[in-house]
PDB file of N, CA and C in Angstrom:
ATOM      1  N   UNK A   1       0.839  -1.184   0.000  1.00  0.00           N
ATOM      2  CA  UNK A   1       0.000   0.000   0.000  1.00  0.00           C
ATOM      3  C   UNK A   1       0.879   1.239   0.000  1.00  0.00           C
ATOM      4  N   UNK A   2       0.483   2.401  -0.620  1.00  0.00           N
ATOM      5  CA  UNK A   2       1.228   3.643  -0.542  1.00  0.00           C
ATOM      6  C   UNK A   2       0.036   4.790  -0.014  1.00  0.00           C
ATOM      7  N   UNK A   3       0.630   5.304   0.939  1.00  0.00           N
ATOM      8  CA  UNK A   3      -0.384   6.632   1.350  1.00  0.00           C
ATOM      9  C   UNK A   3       0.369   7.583   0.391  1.00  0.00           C
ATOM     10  N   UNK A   4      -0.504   8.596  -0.111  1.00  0.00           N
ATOM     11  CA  UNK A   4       0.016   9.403  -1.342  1.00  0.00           C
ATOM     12  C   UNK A   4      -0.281  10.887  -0.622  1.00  0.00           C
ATOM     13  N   UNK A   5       0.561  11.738  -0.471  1.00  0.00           N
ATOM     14  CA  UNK A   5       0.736  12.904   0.147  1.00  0.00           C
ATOM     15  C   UNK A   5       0.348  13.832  -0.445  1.00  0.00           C
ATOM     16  N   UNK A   6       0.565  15.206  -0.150  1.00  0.00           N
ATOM     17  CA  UNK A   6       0.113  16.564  -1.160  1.00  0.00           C
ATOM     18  C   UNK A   6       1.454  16.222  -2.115  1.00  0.00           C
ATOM     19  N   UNK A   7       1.262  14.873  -3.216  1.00  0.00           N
ATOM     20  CA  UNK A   7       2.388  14.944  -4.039  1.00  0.00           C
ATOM     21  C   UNK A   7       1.880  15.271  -5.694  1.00  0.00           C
ATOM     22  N   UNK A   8       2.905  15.864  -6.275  1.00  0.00           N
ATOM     23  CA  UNK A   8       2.745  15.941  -7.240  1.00  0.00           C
ATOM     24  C   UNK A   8       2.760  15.190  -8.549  1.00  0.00           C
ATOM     25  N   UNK A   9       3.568  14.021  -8.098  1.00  0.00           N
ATOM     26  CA  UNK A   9       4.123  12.963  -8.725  1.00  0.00           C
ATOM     27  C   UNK A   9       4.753  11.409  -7.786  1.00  0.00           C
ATOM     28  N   UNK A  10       4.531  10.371  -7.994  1.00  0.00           N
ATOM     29  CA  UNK A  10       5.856   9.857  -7.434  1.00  0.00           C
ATOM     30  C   UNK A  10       5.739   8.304  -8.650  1.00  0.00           C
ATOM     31  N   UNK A  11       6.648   7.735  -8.256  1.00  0.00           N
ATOM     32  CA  UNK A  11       7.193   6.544  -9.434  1.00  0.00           C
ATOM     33  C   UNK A  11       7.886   5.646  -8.757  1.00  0.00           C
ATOM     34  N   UNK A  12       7.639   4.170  -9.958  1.00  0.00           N
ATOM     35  CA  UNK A  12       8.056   2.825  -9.296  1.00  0.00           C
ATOM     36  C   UNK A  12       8.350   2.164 -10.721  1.00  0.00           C
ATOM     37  N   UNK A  13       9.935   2.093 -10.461  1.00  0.00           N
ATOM     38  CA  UNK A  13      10.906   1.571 -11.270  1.00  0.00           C
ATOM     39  C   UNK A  13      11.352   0.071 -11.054  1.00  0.00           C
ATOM     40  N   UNK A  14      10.987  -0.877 -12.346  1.00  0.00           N
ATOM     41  CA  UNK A  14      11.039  -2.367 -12.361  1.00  0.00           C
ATOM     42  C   UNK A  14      11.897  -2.289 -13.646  1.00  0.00           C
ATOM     43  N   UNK A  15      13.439  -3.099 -13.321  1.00  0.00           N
ATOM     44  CA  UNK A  15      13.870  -3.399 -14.535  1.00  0.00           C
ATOM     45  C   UNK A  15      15.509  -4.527 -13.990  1.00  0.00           C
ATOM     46  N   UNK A  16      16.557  -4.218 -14.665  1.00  0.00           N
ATOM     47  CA  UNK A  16      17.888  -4.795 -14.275  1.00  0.00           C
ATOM     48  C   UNK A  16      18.608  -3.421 -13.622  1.00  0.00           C
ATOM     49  N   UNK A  17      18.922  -2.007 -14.034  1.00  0.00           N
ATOM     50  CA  UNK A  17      19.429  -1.279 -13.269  1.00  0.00           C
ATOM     51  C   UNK A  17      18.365  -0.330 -13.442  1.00  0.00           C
ATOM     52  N   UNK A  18      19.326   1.335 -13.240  1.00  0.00           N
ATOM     53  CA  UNK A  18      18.303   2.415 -13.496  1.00  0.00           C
ATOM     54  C   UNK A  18      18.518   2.906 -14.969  1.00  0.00           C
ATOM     55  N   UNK A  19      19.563   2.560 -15.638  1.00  0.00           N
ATOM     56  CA  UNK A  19      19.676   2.430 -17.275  1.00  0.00           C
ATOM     57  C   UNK A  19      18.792   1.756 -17.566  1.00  0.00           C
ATOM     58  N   UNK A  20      18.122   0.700 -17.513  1.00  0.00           N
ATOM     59  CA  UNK A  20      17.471  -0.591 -17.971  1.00  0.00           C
ATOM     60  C   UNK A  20      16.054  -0.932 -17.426  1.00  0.00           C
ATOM     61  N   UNK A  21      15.207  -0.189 -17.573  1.00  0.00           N
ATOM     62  CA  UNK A  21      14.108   0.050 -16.528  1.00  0.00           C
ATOM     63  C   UNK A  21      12.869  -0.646 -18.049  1.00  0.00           C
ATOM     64  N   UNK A  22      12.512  -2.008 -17.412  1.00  0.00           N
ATOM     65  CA  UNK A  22      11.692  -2.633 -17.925  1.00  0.00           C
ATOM     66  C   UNK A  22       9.980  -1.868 -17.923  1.00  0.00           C
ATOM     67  N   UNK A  23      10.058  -1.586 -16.917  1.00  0.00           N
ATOM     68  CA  UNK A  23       8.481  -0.420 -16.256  1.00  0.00           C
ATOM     69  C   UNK A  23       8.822   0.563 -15.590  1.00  0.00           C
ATOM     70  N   UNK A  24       8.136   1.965 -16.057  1.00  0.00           N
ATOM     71  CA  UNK A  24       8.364   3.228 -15.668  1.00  0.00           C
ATOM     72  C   UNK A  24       6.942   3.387 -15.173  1.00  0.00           C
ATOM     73  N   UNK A  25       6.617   3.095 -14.036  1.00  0.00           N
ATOM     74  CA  UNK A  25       5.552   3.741 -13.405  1.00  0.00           C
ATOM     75  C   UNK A  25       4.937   4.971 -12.689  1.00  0.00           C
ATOM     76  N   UNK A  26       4.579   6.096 -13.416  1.00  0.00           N
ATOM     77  CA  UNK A  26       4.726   7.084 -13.165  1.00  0.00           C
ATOM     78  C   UNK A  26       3.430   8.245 -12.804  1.00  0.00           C
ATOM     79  N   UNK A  27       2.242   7.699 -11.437  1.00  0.00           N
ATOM     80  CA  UNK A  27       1.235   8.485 -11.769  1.00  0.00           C
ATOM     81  C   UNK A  27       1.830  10.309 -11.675  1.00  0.00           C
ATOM     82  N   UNK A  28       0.994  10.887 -11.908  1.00  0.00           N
ATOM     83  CA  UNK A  28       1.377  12.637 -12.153  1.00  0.00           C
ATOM     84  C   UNK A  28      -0.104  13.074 -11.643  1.00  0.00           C
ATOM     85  N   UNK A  29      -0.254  14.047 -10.731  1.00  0.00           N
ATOM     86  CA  UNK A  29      -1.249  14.817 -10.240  1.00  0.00           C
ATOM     87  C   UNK A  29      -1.319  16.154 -11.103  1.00  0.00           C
ATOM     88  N   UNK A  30      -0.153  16.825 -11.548  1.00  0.00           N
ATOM     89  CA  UNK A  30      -0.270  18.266 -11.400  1.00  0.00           C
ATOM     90  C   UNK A  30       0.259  18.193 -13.222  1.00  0.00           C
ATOM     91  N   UNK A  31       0.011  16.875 -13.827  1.00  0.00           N
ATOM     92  CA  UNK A  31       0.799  17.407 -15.192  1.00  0.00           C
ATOM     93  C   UNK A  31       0.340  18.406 -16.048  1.00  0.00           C
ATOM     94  N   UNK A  32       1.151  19.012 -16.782  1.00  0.00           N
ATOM     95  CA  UNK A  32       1.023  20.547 -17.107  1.00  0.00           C
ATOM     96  C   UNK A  32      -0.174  19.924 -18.560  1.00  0.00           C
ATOM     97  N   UNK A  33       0.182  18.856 -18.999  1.00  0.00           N
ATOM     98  CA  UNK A  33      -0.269  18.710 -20.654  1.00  0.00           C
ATOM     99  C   UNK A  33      -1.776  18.331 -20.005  1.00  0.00           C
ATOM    100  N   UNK A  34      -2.173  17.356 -19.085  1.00  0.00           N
ATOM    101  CA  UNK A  34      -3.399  16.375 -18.870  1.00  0.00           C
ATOM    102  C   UNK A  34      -4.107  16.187 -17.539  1.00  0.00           C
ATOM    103  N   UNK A  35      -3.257  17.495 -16.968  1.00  0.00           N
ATOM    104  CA  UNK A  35      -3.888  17.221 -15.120  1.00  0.00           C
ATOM    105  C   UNK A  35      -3.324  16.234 -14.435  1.00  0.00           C
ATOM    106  N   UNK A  36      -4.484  15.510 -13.893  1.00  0.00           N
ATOM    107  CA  UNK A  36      -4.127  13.849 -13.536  1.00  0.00           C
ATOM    108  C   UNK A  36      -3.743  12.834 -14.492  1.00  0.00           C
ATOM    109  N   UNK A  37      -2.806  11.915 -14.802  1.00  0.00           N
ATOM    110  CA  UNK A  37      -2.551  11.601 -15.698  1.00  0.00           C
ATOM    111  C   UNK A  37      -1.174  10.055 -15.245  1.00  0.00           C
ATOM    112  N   UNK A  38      -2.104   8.883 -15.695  1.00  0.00           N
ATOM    113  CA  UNK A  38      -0.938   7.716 -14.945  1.00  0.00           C
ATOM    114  C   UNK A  38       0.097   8.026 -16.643  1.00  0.00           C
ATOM    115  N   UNK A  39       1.589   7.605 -16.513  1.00  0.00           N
ATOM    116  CA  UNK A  39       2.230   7.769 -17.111  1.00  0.00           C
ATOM    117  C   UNK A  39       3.142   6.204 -17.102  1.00  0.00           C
ATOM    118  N   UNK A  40       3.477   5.619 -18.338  1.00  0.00           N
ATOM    119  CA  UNK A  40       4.293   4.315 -18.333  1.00  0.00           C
ATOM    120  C   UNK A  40       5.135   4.594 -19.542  1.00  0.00           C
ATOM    121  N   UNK A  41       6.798   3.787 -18.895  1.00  0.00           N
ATOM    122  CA  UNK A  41       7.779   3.996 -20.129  1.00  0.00           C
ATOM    123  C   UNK A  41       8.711   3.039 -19.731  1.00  0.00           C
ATOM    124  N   UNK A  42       9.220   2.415 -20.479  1.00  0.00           N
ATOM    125  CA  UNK A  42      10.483   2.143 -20.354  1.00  0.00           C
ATOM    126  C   UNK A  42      12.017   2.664 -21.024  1.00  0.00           C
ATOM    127  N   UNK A  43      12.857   1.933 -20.143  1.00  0.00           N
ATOM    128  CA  UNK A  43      14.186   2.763 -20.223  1.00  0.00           C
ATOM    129  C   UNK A  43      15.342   1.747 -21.138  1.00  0.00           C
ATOM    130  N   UNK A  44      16.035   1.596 -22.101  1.00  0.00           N
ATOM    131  CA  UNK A  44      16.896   0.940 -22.486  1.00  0.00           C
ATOM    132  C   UNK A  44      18.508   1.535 -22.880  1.00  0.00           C
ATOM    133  N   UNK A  45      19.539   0.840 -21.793  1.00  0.00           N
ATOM    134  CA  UNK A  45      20.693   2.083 -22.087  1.00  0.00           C
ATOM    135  C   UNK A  45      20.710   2.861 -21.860  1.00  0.00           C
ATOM    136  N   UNK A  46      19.783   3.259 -20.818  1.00  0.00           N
ATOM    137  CA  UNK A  46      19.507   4.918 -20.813  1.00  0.00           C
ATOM    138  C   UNK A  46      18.847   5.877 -21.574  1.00  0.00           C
ATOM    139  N   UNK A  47      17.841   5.406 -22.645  1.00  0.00           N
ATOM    140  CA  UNK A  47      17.295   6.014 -23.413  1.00  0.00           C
ATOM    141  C   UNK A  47      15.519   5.707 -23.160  1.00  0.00           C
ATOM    142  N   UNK A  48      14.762   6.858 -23.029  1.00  0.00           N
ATOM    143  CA  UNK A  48      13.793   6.551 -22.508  1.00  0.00           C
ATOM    144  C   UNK A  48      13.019   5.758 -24.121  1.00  0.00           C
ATOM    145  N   UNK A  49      12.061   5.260 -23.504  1.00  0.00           N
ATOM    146  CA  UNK A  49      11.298   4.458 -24.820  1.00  0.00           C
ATOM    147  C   UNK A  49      10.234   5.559 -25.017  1.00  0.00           C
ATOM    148  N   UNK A  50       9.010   4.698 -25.969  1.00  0.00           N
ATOM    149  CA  UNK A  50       7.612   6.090 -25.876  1.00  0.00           C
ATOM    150  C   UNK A  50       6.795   6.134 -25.368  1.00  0.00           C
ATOM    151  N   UNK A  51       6.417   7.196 -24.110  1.00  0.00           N
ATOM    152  CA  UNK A  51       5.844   7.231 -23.349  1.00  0.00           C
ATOM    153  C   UNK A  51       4.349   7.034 -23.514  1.00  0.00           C
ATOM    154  N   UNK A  52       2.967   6.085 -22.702  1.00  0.00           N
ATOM    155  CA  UNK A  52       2.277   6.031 -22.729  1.00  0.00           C
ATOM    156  C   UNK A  52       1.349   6.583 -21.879  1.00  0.00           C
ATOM    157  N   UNK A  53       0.522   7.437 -21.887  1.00  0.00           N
ATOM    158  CA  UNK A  53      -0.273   7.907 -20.948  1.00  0.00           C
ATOM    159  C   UNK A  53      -1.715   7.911 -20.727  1.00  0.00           C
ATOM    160  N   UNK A  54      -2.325   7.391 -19.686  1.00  0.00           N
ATOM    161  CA  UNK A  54      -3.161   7.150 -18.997  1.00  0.00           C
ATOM    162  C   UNK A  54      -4.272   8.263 -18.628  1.00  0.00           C
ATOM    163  N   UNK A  55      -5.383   8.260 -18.126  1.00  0.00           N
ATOM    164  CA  UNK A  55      -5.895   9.781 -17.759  1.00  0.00           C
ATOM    165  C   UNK A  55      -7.263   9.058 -16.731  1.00  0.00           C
ATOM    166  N   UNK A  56      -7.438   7.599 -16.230  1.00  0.00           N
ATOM    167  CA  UNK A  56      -8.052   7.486 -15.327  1.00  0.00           C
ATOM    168  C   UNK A  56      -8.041   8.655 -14.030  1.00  0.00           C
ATOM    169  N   UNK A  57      -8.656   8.661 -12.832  1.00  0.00           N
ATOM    170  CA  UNK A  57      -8.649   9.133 -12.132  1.00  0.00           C
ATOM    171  C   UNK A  57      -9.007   8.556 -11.051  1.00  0.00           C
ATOM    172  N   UNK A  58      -8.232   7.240 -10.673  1.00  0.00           N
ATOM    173  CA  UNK A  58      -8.754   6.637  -9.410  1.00  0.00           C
ATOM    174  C   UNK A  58      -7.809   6.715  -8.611  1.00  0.00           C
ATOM    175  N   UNK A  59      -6.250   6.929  -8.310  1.00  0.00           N
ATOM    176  CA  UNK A  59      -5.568   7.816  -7.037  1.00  0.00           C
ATOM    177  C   UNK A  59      -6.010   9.175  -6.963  1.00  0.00           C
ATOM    178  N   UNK A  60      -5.499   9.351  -5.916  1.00  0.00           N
ATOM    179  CA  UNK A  60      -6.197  10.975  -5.224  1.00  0.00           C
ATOM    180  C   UNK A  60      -4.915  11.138  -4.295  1.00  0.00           C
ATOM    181  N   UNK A  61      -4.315  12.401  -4.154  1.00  0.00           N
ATOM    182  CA  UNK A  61      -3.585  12.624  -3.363  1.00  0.00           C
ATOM    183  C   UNK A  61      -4.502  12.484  -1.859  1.00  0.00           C
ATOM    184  N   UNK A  62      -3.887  12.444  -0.646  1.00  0.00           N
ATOM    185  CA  UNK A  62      -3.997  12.172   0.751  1.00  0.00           C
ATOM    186  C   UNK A  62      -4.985  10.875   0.933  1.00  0.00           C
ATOM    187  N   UNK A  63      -4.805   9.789   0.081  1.00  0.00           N
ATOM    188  CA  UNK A  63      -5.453   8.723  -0.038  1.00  0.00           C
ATOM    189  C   UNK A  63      -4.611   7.697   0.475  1.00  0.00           C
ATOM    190  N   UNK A  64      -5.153   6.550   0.758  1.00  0.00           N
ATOM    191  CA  UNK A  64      -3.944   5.243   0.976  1.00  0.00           C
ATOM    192  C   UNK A  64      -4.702   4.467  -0.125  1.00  0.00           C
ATOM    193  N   UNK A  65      -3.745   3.867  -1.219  1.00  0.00           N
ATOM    194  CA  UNK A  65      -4.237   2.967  -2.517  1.00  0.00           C
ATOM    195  C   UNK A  65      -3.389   1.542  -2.276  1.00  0.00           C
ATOM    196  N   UNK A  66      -3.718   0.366  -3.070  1.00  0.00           N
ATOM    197  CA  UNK A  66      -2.903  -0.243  -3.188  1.00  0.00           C
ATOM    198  C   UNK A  66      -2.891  -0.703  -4.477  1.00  0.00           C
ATOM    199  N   UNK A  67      -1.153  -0.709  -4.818  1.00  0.00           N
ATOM    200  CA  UNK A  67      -0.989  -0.708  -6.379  1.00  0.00           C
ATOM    201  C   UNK A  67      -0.165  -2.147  -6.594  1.00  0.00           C
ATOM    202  N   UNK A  68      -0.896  -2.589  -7.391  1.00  0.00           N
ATOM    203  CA  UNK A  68      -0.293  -4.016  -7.830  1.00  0.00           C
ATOM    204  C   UNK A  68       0.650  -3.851  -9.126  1.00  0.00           C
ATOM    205  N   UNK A  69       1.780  -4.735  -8.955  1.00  0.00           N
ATOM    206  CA  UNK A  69       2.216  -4.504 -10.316  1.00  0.00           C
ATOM    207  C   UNK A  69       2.682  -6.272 -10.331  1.00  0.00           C
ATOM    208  N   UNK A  70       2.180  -6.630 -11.659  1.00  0.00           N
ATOM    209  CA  UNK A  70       2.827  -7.997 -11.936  1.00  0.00           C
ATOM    210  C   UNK A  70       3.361  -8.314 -13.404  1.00  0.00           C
ATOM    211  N   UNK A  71       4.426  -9.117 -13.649  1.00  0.00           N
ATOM    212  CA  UNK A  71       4.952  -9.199 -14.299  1.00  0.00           C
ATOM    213  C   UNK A  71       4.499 -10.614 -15.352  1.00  0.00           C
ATOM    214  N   UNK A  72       3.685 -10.474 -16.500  1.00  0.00           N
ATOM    215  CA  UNK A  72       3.006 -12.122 -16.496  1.00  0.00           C
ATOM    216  C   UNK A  72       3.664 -12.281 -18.325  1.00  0.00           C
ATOM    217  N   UNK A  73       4.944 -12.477 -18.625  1.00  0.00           N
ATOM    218  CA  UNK A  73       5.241 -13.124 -19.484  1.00  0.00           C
ATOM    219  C   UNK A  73       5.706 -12.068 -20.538  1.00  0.00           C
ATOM    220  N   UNK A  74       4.969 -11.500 -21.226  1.00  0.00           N
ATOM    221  CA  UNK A  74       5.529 -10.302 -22.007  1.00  0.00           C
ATOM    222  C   UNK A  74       4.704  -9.097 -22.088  1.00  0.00           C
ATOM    223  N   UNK A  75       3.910  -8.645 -20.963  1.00  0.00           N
ATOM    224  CA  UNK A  75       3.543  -7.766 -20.361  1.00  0.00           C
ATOM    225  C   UNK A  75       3.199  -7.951 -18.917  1.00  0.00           C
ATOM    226  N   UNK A  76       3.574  -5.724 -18.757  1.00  0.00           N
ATOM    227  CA  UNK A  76       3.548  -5.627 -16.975  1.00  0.00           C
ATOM    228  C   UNK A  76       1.696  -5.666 -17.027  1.00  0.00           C
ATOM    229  N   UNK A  77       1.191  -6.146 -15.997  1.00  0.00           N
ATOM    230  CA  UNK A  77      -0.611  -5.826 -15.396  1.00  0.00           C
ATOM    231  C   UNK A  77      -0.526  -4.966 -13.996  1.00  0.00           C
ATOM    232  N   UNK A  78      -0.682  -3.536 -14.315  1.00  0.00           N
ATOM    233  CA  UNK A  78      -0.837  -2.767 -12.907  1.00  0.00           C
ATOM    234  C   UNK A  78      -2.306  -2.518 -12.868  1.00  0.00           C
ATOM    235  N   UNK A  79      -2.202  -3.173 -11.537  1.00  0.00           N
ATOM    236  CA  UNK A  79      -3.765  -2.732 -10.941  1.00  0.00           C
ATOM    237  C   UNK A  79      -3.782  -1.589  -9.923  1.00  0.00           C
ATOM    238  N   UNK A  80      -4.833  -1.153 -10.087  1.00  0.00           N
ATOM    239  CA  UNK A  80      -5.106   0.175  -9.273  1.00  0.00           C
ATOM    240  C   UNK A  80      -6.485   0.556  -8.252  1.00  0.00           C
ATOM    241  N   UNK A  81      -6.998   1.312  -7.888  1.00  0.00           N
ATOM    242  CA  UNK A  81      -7.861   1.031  -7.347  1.00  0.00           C
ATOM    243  C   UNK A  81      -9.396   1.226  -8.241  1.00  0.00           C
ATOM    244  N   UNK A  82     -10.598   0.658  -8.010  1.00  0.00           N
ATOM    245  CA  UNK A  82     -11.798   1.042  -8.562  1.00  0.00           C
ATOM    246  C   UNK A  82     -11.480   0.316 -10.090  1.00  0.00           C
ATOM    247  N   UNK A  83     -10.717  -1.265  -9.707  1.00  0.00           N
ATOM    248  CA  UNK A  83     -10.864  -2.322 -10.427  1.00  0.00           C
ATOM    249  C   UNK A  83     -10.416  -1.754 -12.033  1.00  0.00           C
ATOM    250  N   UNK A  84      -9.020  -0.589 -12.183  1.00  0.00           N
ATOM    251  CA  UNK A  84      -8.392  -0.166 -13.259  1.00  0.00           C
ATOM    252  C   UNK A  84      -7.455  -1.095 -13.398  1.00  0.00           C
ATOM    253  N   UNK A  85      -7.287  -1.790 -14.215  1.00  0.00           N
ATOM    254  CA  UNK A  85      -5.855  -2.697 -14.876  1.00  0.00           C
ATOM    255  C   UNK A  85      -5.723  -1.993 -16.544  1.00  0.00           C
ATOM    256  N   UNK A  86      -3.917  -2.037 -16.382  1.00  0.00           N
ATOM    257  CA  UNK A  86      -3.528  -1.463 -17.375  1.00  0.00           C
ATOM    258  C   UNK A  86      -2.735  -2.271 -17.338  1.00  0.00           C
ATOM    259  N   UNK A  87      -2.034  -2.614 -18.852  1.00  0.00           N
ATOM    260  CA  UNK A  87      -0.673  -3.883 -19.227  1.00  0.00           C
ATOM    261  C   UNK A  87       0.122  -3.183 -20.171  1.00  0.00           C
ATOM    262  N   UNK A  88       1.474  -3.255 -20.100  1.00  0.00           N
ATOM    263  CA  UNK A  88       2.106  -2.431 -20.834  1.00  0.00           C
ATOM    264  C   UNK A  88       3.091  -3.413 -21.226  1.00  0.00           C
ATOM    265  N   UNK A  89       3.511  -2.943 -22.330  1.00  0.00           N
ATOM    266  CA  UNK A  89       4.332  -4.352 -23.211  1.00  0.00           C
ATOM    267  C   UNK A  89       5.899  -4.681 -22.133  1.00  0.00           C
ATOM    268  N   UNK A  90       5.996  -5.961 -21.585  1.00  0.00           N
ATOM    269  CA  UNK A  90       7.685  -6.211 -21.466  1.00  0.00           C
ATOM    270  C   UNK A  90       8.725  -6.516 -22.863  1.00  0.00           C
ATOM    271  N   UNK A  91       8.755  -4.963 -23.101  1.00  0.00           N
ATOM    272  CA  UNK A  91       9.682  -4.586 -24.225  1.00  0.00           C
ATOM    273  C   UNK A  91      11.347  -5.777 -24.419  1.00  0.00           C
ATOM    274  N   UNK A  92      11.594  -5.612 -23.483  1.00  0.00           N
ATOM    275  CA  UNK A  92      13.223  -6.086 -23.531  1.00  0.00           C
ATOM    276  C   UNK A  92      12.533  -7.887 -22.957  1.00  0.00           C
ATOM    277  N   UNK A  93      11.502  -8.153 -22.893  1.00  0.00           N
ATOM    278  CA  UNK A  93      11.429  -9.830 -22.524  1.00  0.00           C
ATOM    279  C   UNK A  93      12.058 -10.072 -21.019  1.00  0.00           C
ATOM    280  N   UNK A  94      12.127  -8.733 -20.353  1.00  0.00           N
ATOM    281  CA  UNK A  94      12.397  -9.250 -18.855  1.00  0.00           C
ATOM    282  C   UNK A  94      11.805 -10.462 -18.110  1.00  0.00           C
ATOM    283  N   UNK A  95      12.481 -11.497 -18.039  1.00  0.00           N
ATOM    284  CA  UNK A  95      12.165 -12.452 -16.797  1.00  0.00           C
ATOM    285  C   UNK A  95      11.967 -12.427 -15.269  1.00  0.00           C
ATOM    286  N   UNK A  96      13.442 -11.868 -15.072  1.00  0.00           N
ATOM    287  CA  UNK A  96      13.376 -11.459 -13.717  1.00  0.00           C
ATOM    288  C   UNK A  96      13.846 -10.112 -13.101  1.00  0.00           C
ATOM    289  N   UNK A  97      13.200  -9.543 -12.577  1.00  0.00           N
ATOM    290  CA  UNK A  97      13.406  -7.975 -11.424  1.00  0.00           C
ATOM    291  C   UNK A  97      14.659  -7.768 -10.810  1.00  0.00           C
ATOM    292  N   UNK A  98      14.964  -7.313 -11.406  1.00  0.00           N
ATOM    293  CA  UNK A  98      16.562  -7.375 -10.178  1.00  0.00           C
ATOM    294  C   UNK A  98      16.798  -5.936  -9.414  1.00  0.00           C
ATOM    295  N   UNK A  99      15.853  -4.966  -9.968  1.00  0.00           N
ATOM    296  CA  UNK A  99      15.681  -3.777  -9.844  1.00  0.00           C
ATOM    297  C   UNK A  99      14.791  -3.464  -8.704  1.00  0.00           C
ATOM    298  N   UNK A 100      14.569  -2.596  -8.217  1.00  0.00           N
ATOM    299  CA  UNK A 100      13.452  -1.869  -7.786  1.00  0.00           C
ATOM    300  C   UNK A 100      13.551  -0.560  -7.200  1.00  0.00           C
ATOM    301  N   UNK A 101      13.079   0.661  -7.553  1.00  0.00           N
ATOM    302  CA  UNK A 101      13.428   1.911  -7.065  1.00  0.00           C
ATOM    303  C   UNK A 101      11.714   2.766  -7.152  1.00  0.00           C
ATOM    304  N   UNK A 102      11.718   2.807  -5.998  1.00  0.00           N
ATOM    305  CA  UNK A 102      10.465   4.344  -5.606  1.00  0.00           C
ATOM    306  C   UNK A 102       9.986   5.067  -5.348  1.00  0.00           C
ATOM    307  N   UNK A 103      10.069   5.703  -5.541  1.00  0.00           N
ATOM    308  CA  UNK A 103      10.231   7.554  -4.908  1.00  0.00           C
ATOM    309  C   UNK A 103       9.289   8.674  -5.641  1.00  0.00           C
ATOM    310  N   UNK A 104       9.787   9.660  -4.738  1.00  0.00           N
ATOM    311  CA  UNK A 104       8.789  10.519  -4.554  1.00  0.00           C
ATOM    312  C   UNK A 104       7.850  10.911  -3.409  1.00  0.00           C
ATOM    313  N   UNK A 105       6.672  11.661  -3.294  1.00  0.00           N
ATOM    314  CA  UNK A 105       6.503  12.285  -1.905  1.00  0.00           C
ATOM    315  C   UNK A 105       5.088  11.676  -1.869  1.00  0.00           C
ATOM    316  N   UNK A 106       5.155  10.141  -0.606  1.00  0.00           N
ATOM    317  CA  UNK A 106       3.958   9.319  -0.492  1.00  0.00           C
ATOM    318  C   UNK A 106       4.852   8.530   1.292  1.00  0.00           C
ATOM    319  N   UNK A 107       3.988   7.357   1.331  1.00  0.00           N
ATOM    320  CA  UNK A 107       4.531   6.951   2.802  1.00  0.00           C
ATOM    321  C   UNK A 107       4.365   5.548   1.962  1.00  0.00           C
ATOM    322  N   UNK A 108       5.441   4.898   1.998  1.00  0.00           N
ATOM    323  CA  UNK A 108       5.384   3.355   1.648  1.00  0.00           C
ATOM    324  C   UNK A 108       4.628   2.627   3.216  1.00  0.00           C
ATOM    325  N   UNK A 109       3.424   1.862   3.198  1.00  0.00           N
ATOM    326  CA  UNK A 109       3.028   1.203   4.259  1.00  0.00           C
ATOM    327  C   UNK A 109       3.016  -0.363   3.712  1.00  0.00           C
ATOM    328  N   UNK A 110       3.444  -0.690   2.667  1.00  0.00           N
ATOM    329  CA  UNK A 110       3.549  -2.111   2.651  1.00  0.00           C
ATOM    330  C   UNK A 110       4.193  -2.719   1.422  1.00  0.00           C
ATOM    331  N   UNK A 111       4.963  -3.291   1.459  1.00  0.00           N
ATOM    332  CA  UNK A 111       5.176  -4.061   0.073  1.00  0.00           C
ATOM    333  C   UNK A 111       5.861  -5.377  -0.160  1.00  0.00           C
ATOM    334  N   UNK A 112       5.308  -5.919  -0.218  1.00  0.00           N
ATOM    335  CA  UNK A 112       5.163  -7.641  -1.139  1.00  0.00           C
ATOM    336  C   UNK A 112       5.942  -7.850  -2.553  1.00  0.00           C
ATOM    337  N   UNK A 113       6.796  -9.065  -2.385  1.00  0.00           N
ATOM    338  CA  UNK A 113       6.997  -9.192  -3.478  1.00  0.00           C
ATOM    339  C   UNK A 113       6.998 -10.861  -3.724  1.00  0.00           C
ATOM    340  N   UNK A 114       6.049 -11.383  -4.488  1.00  0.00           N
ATOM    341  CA  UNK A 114       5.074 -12.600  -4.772  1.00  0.00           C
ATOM    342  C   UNK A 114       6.428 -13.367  -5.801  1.00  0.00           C
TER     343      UNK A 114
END
């Protein structure tokens, strides 16, 4: 679970390093182009891939959500709350996570890894 603060943004990085970022999970509260707006990309070499964007509206800042992310073969399935699933292609054929980085301004209260 993540409690989500007066943030503007925060993100959860799945890949082999931070060059190599299989899933760019990126919701955005305040984006300038779309408002609220979930955001997904991946990273190869350091080069970002093309960004896909989202425009549900089921996080809310000062909320506690819980965000699933699973990895099922050659796409990521993030679930969200109010029964949103989104799948985004595993570009590079990642098998396994060796990564994980998440940040930004929220309170991590739980996390699992299945």
């Amino acid at each position: 679970s993540i409690y989500i603060y007066i943030s503007s943004r925060f993100h959860i990085d799945l890949g082999n390093d931070a060059n190599d970022l299989a899933l760019h999970f990126n919701p955005r509260f305040l984006d300038n182009a779309d408002g609220s707006v979930l955001v997904f990309n991946s990273k190869t070499a350091g080069c970002w891939g093309e960004e896909r964007r989202e425009i549900p509206k089921p996080l809310h800042r000062g909320k506690e959500v819980k965000i699933v992310l699973k990895l099922a073969g050659d796409v990521f399935e993030v679930e969200i709350p109010d029964d949103h699933e989104f799948k985004f292609p595993n570009q590079e054929s990642v098998d396994v996570i060796s990564y994980i980085r998440i940040g930004g301004d929220f309170k991590l209260t739980s996390f699992k890894i299945c």
